[in-house]
PDB file of N, CA and C in Angstrom:
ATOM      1  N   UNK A   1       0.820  -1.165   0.000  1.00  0.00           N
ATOM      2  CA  UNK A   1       0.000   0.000   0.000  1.00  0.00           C
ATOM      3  C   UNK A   1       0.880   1.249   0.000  1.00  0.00           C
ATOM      4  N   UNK A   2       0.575   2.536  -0.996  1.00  0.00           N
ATOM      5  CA  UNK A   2       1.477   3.545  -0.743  1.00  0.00           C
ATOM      6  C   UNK A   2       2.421   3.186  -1.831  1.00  0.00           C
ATOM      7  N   UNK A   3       3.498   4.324  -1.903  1.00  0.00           N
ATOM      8  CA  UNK A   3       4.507   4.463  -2.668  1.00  0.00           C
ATOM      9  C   UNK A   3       5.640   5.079  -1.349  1.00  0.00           C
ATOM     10  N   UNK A   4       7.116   4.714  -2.249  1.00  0.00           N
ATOM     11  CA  UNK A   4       8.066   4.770  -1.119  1.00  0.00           C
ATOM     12  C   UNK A   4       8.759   5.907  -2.065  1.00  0.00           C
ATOM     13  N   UNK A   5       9.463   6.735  -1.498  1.00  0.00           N
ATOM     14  CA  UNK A   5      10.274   7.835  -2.794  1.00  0.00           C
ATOM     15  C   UNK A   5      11.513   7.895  -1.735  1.00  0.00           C
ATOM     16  N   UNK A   6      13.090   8.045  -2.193  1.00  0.00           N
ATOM     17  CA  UNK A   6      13.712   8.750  -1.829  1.00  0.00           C
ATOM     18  C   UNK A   6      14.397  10.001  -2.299  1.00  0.00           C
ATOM     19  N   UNK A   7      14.325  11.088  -1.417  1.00  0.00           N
ATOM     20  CA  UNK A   7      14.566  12.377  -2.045  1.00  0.00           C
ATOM     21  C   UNK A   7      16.328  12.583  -1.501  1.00  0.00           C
ATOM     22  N   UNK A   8      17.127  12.066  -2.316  1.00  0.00           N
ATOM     23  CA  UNK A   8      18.353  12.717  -2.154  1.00  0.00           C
ATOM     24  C   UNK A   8      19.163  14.047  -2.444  1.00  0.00           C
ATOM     25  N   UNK A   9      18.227  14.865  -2.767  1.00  0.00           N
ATOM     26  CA  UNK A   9      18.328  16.416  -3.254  1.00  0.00           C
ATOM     27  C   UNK A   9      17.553  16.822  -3.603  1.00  0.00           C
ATOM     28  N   UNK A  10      17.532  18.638  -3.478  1.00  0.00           N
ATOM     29  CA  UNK A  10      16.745  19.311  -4.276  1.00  0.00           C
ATOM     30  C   UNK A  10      17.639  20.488  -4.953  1.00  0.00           C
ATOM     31  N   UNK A  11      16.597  20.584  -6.262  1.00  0.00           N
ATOM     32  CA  UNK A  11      17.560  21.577  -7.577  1.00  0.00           C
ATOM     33  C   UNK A  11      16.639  22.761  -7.150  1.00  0.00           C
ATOM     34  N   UNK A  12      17.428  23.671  -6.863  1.00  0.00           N
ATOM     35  CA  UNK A  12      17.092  25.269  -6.368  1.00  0.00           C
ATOM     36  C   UNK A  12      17.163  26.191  -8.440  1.00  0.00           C
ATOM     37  N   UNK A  13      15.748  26.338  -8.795  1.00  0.00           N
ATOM     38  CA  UNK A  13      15.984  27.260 -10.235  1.00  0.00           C
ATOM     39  C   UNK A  13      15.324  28.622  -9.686  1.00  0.00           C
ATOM     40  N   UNK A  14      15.727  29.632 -10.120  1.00  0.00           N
ATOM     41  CA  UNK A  14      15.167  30.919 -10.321  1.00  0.00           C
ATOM     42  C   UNK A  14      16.078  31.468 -11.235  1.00  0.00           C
ATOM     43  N   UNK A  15      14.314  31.959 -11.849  1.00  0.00           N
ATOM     44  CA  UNK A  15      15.257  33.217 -13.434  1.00  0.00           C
ATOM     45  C   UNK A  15      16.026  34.233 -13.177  1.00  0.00           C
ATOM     46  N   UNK A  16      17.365  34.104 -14.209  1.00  0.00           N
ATOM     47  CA  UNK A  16      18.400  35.187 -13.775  1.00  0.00           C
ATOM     48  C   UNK A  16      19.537  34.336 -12.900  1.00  0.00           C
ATOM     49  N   UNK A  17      19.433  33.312 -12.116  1.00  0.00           N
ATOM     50  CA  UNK A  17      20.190  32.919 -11.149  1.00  0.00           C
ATOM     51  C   UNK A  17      21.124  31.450 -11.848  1.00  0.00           C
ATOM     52  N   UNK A  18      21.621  31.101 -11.187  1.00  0.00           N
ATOM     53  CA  UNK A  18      22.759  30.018 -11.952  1.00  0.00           C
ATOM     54  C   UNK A  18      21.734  28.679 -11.075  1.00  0.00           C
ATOM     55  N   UNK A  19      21.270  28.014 -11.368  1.00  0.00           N
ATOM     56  CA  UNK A  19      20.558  26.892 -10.515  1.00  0.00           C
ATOM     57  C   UNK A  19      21.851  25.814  -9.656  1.00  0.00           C
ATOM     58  N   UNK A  20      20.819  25.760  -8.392  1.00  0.00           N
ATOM     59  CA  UNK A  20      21.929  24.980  -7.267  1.00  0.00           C
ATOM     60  C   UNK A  20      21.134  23.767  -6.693  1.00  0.00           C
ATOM     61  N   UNK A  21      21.932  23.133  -7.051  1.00  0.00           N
ATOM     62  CA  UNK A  21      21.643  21.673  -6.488  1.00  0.00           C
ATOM     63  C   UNK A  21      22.548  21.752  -5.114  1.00  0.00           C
ATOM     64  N   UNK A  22      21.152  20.754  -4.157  1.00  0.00           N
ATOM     65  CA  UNK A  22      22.197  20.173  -2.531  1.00  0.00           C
ATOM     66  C   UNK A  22      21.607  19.238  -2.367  1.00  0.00           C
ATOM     67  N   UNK A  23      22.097  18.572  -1.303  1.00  0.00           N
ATOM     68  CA  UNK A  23      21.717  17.121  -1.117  1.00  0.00           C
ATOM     69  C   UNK A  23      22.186  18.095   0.571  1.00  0.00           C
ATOM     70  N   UNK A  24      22.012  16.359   1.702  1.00  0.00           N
ATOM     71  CA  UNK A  24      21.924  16.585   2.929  1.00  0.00           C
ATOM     72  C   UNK A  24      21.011  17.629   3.641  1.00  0.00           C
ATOM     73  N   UNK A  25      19.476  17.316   3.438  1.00  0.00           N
ATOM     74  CA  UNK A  25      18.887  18.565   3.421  1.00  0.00           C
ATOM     75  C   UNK A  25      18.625  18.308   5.051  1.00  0.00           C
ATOM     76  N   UNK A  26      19.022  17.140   5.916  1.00  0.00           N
ATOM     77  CA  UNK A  26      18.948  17.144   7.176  1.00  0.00           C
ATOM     78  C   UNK A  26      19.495  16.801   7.737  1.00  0.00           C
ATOM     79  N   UNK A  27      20.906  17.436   7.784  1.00  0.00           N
ATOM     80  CA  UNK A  27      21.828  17.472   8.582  1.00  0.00           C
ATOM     81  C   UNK A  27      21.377  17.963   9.748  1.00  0.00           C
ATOM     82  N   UNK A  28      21.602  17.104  11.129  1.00  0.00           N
ATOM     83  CA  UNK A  28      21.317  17.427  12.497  1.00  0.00           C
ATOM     84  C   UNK A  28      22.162  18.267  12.773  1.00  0.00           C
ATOM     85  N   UNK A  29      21.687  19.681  13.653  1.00  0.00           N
ATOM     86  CA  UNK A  29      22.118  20.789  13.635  1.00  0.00           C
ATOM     87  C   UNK A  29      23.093  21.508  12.982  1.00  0.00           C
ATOM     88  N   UNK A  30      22.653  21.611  11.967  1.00  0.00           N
ATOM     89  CA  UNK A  30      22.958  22.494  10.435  1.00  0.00           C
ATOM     90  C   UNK A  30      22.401  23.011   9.904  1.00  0.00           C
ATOM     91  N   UNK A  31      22.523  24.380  10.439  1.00  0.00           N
ATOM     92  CA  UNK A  31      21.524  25.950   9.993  1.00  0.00           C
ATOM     93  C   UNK A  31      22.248  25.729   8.534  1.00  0.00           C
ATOM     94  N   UNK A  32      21.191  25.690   7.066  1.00  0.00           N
ATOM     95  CA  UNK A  32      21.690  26.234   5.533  1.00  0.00           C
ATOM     96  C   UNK A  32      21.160  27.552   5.497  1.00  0.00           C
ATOM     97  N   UNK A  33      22.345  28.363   4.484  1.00  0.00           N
ATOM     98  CA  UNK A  33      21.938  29.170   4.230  1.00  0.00           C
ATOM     99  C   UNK A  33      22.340  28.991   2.543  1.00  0.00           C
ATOM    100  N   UNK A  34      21.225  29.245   2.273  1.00  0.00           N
ATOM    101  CA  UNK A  34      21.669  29.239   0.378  1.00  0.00           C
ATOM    102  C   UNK A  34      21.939  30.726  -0.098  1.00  0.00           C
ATOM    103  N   UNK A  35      22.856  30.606  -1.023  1.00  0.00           N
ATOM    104  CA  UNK A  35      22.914  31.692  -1.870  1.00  0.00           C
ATOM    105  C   UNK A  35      23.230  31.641  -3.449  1.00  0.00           C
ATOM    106  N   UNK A  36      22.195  32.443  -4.215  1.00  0.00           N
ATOM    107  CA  UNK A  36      21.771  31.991  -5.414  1.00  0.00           C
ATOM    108  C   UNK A  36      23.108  33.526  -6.281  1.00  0.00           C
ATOM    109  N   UNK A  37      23.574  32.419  -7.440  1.00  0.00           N
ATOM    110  CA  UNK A  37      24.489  33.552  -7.989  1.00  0.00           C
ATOM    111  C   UNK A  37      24.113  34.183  -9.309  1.00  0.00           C
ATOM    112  N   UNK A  38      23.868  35.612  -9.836  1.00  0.00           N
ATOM    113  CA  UNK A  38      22.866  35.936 -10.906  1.00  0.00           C
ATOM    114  C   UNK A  38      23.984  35.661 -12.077  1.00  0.00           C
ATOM    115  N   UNK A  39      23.161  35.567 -12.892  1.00  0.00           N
ATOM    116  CA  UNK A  39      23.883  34.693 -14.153  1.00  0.00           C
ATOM    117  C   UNK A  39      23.665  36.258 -15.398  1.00  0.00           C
ATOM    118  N   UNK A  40      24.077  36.840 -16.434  1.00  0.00           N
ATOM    119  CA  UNK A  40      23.535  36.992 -17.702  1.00  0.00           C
ATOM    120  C   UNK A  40      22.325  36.532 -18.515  1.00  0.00           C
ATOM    121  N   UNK A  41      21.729  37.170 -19.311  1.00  0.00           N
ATOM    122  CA  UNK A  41      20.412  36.481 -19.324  1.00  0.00           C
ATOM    123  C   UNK A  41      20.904  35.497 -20.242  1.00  0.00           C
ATOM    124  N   UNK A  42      21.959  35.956 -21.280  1.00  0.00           N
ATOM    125  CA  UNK A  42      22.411  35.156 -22.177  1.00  0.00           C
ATOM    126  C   UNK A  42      22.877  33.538 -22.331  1.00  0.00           C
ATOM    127  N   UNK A  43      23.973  33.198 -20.173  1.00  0.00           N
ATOM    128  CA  UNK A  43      24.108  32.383 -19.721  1.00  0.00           C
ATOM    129  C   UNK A  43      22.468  31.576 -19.374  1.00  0.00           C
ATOM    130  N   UNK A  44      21.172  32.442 -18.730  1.00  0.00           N
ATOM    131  CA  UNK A  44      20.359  32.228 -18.706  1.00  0.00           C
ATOM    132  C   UNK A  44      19.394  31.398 -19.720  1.00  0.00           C
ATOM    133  N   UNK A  45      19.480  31.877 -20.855  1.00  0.00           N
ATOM    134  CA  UNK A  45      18.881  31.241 -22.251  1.00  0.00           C
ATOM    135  C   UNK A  45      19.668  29.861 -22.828  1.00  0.00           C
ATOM    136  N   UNK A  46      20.976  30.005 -22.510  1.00  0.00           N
ATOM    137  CA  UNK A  46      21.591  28.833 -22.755  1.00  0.00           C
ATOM    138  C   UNK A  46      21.188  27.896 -21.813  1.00  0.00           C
ATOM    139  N   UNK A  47      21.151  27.819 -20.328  1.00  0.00           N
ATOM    140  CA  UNK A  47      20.881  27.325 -19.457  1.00  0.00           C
ATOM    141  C   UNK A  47      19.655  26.426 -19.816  1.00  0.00           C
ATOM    142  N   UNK A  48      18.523  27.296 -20.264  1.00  0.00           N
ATOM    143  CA  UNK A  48      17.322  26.924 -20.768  1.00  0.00           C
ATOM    144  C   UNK A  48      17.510  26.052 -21.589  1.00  0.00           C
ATOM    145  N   UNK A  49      18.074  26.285 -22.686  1.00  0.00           N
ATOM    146  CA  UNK A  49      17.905  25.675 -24.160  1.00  0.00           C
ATOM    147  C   UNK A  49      18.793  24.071 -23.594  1.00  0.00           C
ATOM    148  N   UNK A  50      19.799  24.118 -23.240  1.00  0.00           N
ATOM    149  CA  UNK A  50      20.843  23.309 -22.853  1.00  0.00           C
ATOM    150  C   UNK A  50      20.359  22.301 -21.776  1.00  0.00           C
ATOM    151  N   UNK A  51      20.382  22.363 -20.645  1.00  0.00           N
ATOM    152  CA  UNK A  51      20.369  21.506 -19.231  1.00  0.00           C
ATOM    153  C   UNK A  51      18.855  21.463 -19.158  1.00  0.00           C
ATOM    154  N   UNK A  52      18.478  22.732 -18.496  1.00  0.00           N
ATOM    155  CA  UNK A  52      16.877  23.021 -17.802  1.00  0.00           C
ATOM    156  C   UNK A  52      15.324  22.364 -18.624  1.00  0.00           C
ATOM    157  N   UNK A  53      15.927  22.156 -20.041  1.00  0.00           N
ATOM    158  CA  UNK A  53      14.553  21.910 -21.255  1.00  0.00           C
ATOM    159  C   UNK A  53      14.151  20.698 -20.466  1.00  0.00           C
ATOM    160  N   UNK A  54      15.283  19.414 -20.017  1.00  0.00           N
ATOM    161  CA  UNK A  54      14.587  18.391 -19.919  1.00  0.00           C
ATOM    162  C   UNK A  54      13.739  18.162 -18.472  1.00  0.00           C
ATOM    163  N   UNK A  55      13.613  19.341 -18.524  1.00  0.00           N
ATOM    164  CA  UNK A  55      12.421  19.409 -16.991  1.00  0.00           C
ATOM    165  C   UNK A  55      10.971  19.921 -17.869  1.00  0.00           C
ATOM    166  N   UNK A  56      10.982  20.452 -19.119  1.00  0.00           N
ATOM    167  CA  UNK A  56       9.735  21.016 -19.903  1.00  0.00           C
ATOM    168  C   UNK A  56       9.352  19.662 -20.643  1.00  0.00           C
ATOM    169  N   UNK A  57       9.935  18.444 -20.930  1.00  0.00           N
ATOM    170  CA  UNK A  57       9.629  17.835 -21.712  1.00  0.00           C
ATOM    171  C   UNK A  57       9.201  16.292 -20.484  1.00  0.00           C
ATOM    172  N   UNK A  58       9.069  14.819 -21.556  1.00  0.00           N
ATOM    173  CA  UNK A  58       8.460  13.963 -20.872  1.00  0.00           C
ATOM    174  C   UNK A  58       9.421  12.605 -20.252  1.00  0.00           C
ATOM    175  N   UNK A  59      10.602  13.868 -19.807  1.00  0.00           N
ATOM    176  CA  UNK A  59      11.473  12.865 -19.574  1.00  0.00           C
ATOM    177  C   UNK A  59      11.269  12.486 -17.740  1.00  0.00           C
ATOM    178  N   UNK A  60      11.533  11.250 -17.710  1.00  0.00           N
ATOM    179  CA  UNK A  60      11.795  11.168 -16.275  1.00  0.00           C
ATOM    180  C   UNK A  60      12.798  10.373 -15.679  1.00  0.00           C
ATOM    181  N   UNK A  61      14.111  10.631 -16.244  1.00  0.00           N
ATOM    182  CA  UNK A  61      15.340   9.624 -15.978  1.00  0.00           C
ATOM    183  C   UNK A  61      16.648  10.235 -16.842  1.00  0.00           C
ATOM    184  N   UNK A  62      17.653  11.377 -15.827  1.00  0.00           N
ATOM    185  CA  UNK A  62      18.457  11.629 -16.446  1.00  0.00           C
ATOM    186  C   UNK A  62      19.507  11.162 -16.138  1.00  0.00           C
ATOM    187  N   UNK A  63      20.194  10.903 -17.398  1.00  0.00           N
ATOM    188  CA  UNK A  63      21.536   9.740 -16.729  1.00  0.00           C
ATOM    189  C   UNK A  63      22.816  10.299 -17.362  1.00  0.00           C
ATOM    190  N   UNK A  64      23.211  11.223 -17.538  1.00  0.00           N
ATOM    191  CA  UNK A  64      24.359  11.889 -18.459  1.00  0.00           C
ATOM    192  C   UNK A  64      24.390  13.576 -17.857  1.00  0.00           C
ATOM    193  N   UNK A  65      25.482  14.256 -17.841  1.00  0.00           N
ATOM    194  CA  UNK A  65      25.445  15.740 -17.708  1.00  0.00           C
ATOM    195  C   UNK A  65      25.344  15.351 -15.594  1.00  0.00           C
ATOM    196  N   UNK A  66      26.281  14.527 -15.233  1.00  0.00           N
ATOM    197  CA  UNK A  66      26.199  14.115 -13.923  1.00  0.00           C
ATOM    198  C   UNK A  66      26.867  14.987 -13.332  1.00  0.00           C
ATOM    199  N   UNK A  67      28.143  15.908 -13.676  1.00  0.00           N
ATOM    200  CA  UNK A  67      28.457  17.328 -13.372  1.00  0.00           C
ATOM    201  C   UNK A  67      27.859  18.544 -12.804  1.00  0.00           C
ATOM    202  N   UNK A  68      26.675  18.738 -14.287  1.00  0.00           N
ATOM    203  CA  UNK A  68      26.049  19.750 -14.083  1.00  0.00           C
ATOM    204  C   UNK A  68      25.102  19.739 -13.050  1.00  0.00           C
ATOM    205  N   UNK A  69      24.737  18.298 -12.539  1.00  0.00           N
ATOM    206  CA  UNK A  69      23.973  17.880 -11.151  1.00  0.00           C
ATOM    207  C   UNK A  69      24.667  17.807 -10.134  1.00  0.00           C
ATOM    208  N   UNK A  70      26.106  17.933 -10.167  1.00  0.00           N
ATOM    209  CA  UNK A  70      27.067  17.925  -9.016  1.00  0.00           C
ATOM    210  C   UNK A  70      27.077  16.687  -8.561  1.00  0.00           C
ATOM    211  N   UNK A  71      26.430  15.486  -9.277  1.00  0.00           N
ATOM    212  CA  UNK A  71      26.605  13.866  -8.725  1.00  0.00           C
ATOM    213  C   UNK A  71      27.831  13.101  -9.615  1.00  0.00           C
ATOM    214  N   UNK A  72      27.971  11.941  -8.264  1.00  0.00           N
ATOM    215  CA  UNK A  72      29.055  11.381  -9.417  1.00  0.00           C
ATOM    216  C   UNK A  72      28.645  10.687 -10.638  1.00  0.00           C
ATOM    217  N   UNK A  73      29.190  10.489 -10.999  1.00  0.00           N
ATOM    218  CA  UNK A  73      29.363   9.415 -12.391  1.00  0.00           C
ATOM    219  C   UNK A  73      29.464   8.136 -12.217  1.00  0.00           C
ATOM    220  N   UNK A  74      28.709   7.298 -13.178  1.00  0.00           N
ATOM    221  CA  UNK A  74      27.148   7.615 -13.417  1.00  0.00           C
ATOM    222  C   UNK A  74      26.286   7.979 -12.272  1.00  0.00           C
ATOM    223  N   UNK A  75      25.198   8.616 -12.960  1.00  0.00           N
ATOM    224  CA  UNK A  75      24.664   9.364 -12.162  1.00  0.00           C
ATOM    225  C   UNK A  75      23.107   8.527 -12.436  1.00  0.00           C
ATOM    226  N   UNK A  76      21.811   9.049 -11.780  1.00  0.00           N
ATOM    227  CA  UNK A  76      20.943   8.850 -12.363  1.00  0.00           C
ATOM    228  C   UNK A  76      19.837   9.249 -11.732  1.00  0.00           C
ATOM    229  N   UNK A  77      19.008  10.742 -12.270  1.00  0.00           N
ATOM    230  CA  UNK A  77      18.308  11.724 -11.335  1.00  0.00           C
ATOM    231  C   UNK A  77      17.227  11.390 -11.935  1.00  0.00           C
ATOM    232  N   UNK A  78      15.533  10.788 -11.592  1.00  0.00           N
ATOM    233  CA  UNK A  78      14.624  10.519 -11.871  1.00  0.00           C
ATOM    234  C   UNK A  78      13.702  11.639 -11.196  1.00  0.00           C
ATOM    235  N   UNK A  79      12.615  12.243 -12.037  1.00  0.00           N
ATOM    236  CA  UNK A  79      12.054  13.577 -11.956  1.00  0.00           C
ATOM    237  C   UNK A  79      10.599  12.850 -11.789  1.00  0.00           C
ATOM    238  N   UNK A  80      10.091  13.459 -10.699  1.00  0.00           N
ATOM    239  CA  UNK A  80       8.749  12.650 -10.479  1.00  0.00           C
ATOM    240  C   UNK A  80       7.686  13.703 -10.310  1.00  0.00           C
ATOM    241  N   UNK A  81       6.677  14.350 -11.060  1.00  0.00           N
ATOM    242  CA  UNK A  81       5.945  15.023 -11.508  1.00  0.00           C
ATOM    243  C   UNK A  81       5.033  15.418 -12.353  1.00  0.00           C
ATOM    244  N   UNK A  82       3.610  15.062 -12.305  1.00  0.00           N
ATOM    245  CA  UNK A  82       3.013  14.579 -13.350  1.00  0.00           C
ATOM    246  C   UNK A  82       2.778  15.863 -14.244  1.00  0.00           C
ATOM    247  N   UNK A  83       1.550  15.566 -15.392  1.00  0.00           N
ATOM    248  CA  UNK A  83       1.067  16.900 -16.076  1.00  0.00           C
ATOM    249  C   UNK A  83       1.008  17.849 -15.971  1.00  0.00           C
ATOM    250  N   UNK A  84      -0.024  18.279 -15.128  1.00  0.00           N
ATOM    251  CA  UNK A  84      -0.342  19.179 -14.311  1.00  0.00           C
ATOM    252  C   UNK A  84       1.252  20.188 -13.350  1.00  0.00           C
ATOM    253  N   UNK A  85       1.622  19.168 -12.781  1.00  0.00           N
ATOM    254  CA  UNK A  85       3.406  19.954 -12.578  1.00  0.00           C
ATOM    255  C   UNK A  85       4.315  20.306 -13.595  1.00  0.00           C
ATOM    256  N   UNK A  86       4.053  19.688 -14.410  1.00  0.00           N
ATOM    257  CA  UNK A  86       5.083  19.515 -15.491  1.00  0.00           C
ATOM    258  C   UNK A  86       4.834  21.219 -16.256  1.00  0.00           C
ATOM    259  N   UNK A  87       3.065  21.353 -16.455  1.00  0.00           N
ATOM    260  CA  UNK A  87       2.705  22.540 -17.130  1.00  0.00           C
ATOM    261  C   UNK A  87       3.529  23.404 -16.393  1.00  0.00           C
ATOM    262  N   UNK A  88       3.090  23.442 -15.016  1.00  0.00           N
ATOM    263  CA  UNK A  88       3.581  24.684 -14.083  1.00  0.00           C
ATOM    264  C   UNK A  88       4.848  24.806 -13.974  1.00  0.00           C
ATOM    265  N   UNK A  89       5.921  23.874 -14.274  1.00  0.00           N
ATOM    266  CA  UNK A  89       7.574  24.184 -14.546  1.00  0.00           C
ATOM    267  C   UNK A  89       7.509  24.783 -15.593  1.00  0.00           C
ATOM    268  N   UNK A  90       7.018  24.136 -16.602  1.00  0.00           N
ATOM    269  CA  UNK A  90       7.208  24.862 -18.338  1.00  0.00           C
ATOM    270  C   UNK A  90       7.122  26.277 -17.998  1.00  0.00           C
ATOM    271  N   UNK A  91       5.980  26.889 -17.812  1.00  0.00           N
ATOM    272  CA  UNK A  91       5.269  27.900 -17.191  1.00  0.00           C
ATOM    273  C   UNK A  91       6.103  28.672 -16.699  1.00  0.00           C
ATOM    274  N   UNK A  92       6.833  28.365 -15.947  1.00  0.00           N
ATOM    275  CA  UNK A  92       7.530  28.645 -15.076  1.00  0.00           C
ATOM    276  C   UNK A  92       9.337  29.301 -15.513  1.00  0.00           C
ATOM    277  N   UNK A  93       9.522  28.241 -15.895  1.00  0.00           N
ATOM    278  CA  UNK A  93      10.964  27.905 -16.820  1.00  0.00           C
ATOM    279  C   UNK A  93      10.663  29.529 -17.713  1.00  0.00           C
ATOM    280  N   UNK A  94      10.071  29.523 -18.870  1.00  0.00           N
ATOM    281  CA  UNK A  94       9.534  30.327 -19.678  1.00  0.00           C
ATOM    282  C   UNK A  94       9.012  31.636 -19.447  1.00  0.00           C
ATOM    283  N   UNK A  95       8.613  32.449 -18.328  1.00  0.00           N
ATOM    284  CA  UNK A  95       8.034  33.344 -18.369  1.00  0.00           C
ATOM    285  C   UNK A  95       9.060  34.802 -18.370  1.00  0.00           C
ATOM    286  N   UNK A  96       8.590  35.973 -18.752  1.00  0.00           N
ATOM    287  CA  UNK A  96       9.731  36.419 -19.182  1.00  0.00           C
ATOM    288  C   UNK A  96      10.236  37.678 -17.962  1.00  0.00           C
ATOM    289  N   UNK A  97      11.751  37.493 -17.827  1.00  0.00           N
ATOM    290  CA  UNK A  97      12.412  38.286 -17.029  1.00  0.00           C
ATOM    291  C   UNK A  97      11.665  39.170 -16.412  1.00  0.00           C
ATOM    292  N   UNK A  98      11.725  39.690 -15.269  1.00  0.00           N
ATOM    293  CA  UNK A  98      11.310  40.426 -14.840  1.00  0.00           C
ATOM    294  C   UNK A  98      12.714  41.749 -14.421  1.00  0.00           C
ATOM    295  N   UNK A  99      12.569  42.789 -14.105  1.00  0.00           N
ATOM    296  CA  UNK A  99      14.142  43.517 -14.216  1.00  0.00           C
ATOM    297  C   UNK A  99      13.274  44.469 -12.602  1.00  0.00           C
ATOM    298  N   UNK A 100      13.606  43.385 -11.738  1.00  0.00           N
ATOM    299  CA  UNK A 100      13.904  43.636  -9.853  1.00  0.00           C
ATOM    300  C   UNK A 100      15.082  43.721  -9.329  1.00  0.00           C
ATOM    301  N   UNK A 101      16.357  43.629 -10.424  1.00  0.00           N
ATOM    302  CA  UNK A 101      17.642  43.472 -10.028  1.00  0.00           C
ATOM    303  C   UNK A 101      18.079  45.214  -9.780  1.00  0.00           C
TER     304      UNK A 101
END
């Protein structure tokens, strides 16, 4: 009965920013503090087109680009999120700059 998931990280995206992956999200007494680094929009669009697309599309098993996830080699990051989420990343991924900087 039920489903079992393990979450060994989460990928931190915001537009404008360089996206950050961490793992150890519960380390016993270990205040995080994240800090997000702003990118070019240009680095930004590549980002998109390059790494970030396969979060817009119907993939759910990435096994290559284990770097850019900061895991070792081989790697293998399975994305669990149906339609309905999937719209709201696209959505998301896509909407255009806002200039709060």
């Amino acid at each position: 009965m039920g489903k079992g998931r393990s979450l060994d990280g989460v990928f931190l995206i915001a537009r404008g920013y360089r996206p950050l992956w961490f793992a150890n999200l519960w380390s016993p007494g270990s205040a995080r503090k994240l800090q997000l680094t702003p990118i070019p929009d240009n680095e930004w669009s590549s980002l998109l087109d390059n790494k970030l697309s396969l979060f817009e599309k119907d993939v759910t098993r990435v096994e290559n680009e284990c770097s850019f996830w900061n895991l070792p080699s081989p790697c293998s990051l399975v994305i669990h999120y149906n339609k309905k989420e999937r719209a709201l990343v696209r959505s998301f991924l896509r909407q255009p700059r806002s200039d709060t900087k």
